[in-house]
PDB file of N, CA and C in Angstrom:
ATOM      1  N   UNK A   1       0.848  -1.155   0.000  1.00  0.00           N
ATOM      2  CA  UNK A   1       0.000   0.000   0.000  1.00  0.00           C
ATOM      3  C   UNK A   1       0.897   1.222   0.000  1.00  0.00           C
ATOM      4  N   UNK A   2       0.497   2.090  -0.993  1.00  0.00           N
ATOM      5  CA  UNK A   2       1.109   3.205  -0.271  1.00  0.00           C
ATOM      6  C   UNK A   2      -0.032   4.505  -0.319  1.00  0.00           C
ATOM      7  N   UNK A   3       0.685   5.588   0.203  1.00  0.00           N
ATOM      8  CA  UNK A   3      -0.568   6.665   0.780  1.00  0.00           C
ATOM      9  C   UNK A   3      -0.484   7.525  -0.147  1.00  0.00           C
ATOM     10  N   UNK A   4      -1.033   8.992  -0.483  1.00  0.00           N
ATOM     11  CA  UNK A   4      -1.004   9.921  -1.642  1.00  0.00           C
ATOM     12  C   UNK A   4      -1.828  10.921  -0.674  1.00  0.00           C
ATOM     13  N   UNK A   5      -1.457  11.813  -0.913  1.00  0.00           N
ATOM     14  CA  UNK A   5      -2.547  13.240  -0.219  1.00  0.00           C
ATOM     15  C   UNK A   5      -2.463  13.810  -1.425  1.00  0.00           C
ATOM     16  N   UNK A   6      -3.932  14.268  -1.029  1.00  0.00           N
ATOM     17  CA  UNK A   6      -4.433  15.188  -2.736  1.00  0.00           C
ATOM     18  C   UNK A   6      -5.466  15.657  -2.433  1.00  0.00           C
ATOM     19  N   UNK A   7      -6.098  16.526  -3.167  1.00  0.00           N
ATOM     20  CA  UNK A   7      -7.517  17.162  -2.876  1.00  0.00           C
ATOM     21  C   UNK A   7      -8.446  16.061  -3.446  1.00  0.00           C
ATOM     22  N   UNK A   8      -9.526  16.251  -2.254  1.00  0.00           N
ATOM     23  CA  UNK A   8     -10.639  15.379  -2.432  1.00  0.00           C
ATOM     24  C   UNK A   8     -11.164  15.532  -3.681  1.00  0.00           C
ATOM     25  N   UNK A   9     -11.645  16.693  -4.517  1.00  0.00           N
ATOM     26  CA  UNK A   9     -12.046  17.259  -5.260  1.00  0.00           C
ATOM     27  C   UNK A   9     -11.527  16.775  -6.631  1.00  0.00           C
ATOM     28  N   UNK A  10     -10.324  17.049  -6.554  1.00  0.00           N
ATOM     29  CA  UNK A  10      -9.098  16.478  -8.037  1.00  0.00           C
ATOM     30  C   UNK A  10      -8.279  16.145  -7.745  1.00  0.00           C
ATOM     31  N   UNK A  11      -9.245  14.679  -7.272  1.00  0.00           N
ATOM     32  CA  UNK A  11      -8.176  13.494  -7.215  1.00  0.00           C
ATOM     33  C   UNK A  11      -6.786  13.270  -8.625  1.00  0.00           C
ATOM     34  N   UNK A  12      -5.814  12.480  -8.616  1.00  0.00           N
ATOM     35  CA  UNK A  12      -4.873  12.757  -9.500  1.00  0.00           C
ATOM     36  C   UNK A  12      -4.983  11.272  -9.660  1.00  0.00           C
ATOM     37  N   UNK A  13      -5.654  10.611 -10.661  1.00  0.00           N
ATOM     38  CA  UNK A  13      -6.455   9.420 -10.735  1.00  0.00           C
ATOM     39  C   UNK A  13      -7.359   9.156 -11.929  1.00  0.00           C
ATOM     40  N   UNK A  14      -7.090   8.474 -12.899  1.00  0.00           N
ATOM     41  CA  UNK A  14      -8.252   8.522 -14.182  1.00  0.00           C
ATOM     42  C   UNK A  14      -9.182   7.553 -13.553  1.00  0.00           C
ATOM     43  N   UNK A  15     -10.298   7.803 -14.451  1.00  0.00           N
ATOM     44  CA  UNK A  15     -11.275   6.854 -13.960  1.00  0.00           C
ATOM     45  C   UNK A  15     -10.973   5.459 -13.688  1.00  0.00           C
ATOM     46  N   UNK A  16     -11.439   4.817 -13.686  1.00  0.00           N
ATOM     47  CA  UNK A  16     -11.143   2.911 -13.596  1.00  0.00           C
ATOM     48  C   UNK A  16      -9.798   2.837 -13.285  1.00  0.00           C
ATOM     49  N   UNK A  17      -9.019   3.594 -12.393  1.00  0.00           N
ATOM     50  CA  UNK A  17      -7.700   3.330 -11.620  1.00  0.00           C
ATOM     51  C   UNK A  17      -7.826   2.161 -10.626  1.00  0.00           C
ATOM     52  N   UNK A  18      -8.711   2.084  -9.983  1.00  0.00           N
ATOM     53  CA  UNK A  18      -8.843   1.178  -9.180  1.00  0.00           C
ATOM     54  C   UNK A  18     -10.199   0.081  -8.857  1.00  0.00           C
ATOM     55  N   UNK A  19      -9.766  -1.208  -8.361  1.00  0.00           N
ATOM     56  CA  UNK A  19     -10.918  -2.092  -8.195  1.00  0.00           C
ATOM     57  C   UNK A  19     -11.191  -2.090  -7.019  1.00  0.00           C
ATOM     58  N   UNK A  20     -10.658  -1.375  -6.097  1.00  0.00           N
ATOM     59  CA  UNK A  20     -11.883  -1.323  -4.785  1.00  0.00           C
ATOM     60  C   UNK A  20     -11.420   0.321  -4.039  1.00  0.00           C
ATOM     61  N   UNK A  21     -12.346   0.764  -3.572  1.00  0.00           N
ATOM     62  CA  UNK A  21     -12.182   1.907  -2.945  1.00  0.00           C
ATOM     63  C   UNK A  21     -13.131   1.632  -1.595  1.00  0.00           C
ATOM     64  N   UNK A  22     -12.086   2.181  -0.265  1.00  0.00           N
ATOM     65  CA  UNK A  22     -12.994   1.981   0.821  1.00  0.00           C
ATOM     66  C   UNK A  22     -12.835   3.273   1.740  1.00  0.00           C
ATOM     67  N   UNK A  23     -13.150   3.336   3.061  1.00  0.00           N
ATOM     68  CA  UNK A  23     -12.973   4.501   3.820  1.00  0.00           C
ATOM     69  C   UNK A  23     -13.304   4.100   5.125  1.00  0.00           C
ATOM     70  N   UNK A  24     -12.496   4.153   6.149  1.00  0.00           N
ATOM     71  CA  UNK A  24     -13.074   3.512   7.139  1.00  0.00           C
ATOM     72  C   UNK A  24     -12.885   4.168   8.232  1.00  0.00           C
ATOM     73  N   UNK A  25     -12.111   5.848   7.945  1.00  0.00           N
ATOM     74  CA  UNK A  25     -12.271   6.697   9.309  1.00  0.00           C
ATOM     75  C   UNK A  25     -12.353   8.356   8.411  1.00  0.00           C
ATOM     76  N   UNK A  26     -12.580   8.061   7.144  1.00  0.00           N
ATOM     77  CA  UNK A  26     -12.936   9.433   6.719  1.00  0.00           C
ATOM     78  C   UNK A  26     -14.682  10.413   7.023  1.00  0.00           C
ATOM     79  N   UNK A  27     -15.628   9.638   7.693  1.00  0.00           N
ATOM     80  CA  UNK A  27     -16.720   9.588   8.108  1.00  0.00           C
ATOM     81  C   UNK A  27     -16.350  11.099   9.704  1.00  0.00           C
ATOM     82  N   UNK A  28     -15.018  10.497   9.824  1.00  0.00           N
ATOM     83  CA  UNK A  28     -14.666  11.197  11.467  1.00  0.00           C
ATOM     84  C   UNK A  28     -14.356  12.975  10.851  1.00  0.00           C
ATOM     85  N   UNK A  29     -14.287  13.361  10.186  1.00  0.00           N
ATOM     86  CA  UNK A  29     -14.353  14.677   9.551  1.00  0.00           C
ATOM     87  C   UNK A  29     -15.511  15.448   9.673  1.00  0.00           C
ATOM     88  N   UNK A  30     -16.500  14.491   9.750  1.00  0.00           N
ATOM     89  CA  UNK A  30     -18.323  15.179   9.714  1.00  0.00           C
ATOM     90  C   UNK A  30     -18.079  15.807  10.769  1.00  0.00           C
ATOM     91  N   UNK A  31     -17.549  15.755  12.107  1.00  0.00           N
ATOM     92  CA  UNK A  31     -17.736  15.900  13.424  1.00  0.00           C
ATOM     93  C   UNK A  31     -16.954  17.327  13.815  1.00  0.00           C
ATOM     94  N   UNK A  32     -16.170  17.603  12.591  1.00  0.00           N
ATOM     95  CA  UNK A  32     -15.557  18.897  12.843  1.00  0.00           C
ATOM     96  C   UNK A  32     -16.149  20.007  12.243  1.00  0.00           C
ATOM     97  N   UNK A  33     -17.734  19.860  11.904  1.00  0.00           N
ATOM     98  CA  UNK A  33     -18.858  20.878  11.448  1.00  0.00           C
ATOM     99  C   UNK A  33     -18.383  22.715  12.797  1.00  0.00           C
ATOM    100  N   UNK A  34     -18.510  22.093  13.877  1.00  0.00           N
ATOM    101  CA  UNK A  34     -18.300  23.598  14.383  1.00  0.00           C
ATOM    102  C   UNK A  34     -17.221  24.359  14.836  1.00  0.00           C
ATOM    103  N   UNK A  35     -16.417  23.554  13.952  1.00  0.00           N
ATOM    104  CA  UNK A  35     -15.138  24.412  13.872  1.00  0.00           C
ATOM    105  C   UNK A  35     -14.669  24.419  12.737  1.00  0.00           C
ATOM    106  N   UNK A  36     -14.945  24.284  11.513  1.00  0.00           N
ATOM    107  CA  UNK A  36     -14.495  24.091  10.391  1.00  0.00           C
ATOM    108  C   UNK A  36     -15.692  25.822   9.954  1.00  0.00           C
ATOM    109  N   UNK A  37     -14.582  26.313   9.134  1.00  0.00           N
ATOM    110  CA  UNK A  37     -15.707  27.691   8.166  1.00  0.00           C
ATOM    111  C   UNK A  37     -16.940  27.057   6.939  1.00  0.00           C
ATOM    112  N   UNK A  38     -17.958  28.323   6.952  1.00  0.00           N
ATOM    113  CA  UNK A  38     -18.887  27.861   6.231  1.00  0.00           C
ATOM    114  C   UNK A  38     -18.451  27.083   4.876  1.00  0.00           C
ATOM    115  N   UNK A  39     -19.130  26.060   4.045  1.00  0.00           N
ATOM    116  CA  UNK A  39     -18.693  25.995   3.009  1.00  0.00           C
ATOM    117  C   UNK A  39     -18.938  26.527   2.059  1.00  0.00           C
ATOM    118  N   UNK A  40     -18.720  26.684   0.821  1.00  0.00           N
ATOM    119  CA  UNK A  40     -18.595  27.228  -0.201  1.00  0.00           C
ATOM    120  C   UNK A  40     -20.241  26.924  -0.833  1.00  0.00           C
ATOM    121  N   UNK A  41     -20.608  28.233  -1.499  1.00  0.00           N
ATOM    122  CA  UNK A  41     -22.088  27.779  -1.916  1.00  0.00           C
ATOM    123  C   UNK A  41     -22.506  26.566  -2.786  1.00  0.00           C
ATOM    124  N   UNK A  42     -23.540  25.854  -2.152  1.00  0.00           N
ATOM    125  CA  UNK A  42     -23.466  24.586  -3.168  1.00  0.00           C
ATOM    126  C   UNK A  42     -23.052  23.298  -2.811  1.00  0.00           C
ATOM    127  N   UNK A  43     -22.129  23.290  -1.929  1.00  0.00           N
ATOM    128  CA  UNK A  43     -21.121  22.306  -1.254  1.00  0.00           C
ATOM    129  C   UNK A  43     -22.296  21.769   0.018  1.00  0.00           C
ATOM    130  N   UNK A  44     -22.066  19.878  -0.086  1.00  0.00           N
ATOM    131  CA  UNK A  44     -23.118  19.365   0.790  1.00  0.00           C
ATOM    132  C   UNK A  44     -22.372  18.742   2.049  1.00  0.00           C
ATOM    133  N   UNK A  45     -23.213  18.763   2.678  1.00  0.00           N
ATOM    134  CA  UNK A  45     -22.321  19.027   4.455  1.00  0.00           C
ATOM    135  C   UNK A  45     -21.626  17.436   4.370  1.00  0.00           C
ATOM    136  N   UNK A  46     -20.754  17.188   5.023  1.00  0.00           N
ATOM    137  CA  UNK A  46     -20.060  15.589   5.403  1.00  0.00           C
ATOM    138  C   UNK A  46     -20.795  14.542   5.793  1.00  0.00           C
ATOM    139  N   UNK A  47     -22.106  15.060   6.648  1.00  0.00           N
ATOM    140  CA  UNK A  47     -22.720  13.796   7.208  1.00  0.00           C
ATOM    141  C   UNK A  47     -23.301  13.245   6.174  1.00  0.00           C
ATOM    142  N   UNK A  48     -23.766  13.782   4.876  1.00  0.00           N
ATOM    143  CA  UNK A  48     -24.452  12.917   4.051  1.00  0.00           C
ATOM    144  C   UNK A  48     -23.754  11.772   3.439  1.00  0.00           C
ATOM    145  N   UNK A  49     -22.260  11.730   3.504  1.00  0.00           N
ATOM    146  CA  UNK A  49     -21.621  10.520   3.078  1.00  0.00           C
ATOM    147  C   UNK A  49     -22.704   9.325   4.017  1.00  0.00           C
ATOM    148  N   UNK A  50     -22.570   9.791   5.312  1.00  0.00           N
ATOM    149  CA  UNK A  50     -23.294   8.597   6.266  1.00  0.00           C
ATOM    150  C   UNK A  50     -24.169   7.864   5.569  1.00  0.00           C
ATOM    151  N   UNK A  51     -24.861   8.488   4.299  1.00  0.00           N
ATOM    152  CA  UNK A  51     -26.225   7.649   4.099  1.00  0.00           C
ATOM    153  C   UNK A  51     -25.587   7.223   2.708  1.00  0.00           C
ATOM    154  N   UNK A  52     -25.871   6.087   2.871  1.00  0.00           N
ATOM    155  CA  UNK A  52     -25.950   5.049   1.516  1.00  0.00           C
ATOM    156  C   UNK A  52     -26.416   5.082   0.243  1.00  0.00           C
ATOM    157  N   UNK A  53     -27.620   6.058   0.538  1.00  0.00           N
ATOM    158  CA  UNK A  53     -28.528   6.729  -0.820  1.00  0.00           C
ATOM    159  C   UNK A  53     -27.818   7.632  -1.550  1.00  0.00           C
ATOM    160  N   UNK A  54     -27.201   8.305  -0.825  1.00  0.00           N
ATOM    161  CA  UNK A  54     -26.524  10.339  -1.227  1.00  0.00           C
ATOM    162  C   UNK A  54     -25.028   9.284  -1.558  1.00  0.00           C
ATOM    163  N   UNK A  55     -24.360   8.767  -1.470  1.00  0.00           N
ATOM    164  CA  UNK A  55     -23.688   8.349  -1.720  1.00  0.00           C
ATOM    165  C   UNK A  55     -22.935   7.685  -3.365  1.00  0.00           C
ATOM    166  N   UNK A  56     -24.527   6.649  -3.291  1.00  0.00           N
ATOM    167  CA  UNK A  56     -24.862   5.987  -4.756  1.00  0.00           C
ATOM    168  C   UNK A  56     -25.165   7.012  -5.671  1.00  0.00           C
ATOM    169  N   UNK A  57     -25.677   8.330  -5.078  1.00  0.00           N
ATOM    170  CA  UNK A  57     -26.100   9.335  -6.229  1.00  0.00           C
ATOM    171  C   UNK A  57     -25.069  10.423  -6.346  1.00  0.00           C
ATOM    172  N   UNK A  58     -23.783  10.794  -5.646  1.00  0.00           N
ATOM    173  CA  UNK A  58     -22.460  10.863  -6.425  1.00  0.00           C
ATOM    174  C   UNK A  58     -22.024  10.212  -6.705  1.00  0.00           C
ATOM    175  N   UNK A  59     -21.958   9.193  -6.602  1.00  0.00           N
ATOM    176  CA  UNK A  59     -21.247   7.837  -7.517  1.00  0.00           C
ATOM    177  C   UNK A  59     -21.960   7.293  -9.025  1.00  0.00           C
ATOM    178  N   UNK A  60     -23.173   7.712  -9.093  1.00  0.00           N
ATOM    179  CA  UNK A  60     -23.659   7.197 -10.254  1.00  0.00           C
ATOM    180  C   UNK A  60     -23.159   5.837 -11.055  1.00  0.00           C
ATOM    181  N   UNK A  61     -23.529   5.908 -12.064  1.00  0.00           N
ATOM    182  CA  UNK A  61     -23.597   4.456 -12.634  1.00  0.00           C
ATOM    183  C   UNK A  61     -21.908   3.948 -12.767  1.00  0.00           C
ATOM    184  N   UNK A  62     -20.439   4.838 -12.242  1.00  0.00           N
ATOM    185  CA  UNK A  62     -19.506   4.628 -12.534  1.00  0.00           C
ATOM    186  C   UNK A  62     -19.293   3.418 -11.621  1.00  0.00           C
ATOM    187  N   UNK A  63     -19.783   3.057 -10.493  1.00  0.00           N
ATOM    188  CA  UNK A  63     -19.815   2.145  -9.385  1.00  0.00           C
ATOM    189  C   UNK A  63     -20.622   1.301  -9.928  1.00  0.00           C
ATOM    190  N   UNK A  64     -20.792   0.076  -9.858  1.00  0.00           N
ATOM    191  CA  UNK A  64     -21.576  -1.614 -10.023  1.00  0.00           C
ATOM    192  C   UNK A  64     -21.801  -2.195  -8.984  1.00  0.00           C
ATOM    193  N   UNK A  65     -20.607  -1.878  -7.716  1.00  0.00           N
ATOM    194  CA  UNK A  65     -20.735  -2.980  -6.939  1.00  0.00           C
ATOM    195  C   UNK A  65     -20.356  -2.682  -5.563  1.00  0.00           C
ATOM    196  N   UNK A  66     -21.366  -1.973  -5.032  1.00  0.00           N
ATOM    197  CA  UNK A  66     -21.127  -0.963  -3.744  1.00  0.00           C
ATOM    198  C   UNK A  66     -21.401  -1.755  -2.246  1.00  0.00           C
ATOM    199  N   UNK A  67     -20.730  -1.674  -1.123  1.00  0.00           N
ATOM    200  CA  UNK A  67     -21.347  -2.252  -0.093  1.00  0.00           C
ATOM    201  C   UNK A  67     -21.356  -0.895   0.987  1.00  0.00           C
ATOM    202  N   UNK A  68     -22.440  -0.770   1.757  1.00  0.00           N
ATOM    203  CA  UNK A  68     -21.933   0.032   3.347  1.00  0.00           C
ATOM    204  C   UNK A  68     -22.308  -0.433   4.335  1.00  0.00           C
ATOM    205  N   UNK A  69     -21.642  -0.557   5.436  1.00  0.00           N
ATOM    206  CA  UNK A  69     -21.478  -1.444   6.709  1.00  0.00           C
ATOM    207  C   UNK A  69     -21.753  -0.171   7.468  1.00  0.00           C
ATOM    208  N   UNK A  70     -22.695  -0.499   8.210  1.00  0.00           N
ATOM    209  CA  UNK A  70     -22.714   0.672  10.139  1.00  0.00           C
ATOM    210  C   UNK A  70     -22.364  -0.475  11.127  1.00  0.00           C
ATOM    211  N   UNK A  71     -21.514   0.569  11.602  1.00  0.00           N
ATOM    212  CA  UNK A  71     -20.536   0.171  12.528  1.00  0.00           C
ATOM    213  C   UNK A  71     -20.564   1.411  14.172  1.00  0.00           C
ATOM    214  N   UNK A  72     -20.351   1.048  15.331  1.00  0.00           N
ATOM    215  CA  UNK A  72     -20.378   1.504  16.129  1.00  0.00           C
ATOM    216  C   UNK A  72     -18.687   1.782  16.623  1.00  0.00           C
ATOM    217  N   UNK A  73     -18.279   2.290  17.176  1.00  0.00           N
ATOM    218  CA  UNK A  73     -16.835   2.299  17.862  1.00  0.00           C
ATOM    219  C   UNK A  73     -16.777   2.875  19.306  1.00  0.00           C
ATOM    220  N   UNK A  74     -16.846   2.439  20.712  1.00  0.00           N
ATOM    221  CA  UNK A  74     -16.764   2.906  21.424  1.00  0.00           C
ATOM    222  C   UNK A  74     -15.099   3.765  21.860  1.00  0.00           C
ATOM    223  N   UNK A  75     -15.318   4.761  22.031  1.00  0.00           N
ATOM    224  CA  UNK A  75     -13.697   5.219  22.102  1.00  0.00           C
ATOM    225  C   UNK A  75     -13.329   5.564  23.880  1.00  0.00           C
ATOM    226  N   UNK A  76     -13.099   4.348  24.467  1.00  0.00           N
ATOM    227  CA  UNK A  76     -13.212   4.645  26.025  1.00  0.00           C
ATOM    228  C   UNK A  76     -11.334   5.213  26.101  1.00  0.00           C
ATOM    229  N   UNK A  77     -10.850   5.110  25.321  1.00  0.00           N
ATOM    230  CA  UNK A  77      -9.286   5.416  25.786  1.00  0.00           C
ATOM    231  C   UNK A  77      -9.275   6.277  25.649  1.00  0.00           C
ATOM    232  N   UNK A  78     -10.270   7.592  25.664  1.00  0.00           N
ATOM    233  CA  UNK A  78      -9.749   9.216  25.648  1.00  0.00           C
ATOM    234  C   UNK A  78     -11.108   9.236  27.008  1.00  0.00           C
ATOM    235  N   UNK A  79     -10.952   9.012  27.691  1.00  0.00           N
ATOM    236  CA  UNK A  79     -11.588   8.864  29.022  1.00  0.00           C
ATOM    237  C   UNK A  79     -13.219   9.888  28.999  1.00  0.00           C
ATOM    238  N   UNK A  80     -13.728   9.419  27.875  1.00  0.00           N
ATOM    239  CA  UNK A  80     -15.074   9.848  27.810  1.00  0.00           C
ATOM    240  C   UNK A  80     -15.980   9.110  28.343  1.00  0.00           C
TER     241      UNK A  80
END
């Protein structure tokens, strides 16, 4: 594996680069809504990744073969 930082936006990536794409702590970004500045007009807030529907409908027909898992994580090691 290796890592790449890039803008979410324009990715540096042609289409069909890859056969699986996953995300399994980019969801933790939604949570920085009240400290993060307004967004840009037009731009849809983070939590809607959460839903499975809003998801499939930026992804459109380029995706075939989608799964999403809810998952819980208790985080007791920051003494909450």
């Amino acid at each position: 594996m290796s890592w790449r930082e890039a803008d979410a936006e324009d990715l540096p990536f042609g289409d069909g680069s890859f056969d699986t794409v996953m995300s399994c702590v980019g969801v933790m970004f939604a949570i920085m809504r009240p400290y993060a500045p307004p967004p840009p007009p037009g731009a849809q807030p983070p939590p809607c990744w959460g839903r499975e529907d809003h998801v499939r409908t930026l992804l459109g027909d380029r995706v075939t073969d989608g799964e999403a898992h809810r998952r819980s994580l208790r985080a007791a090691a920051f003494g909450a």
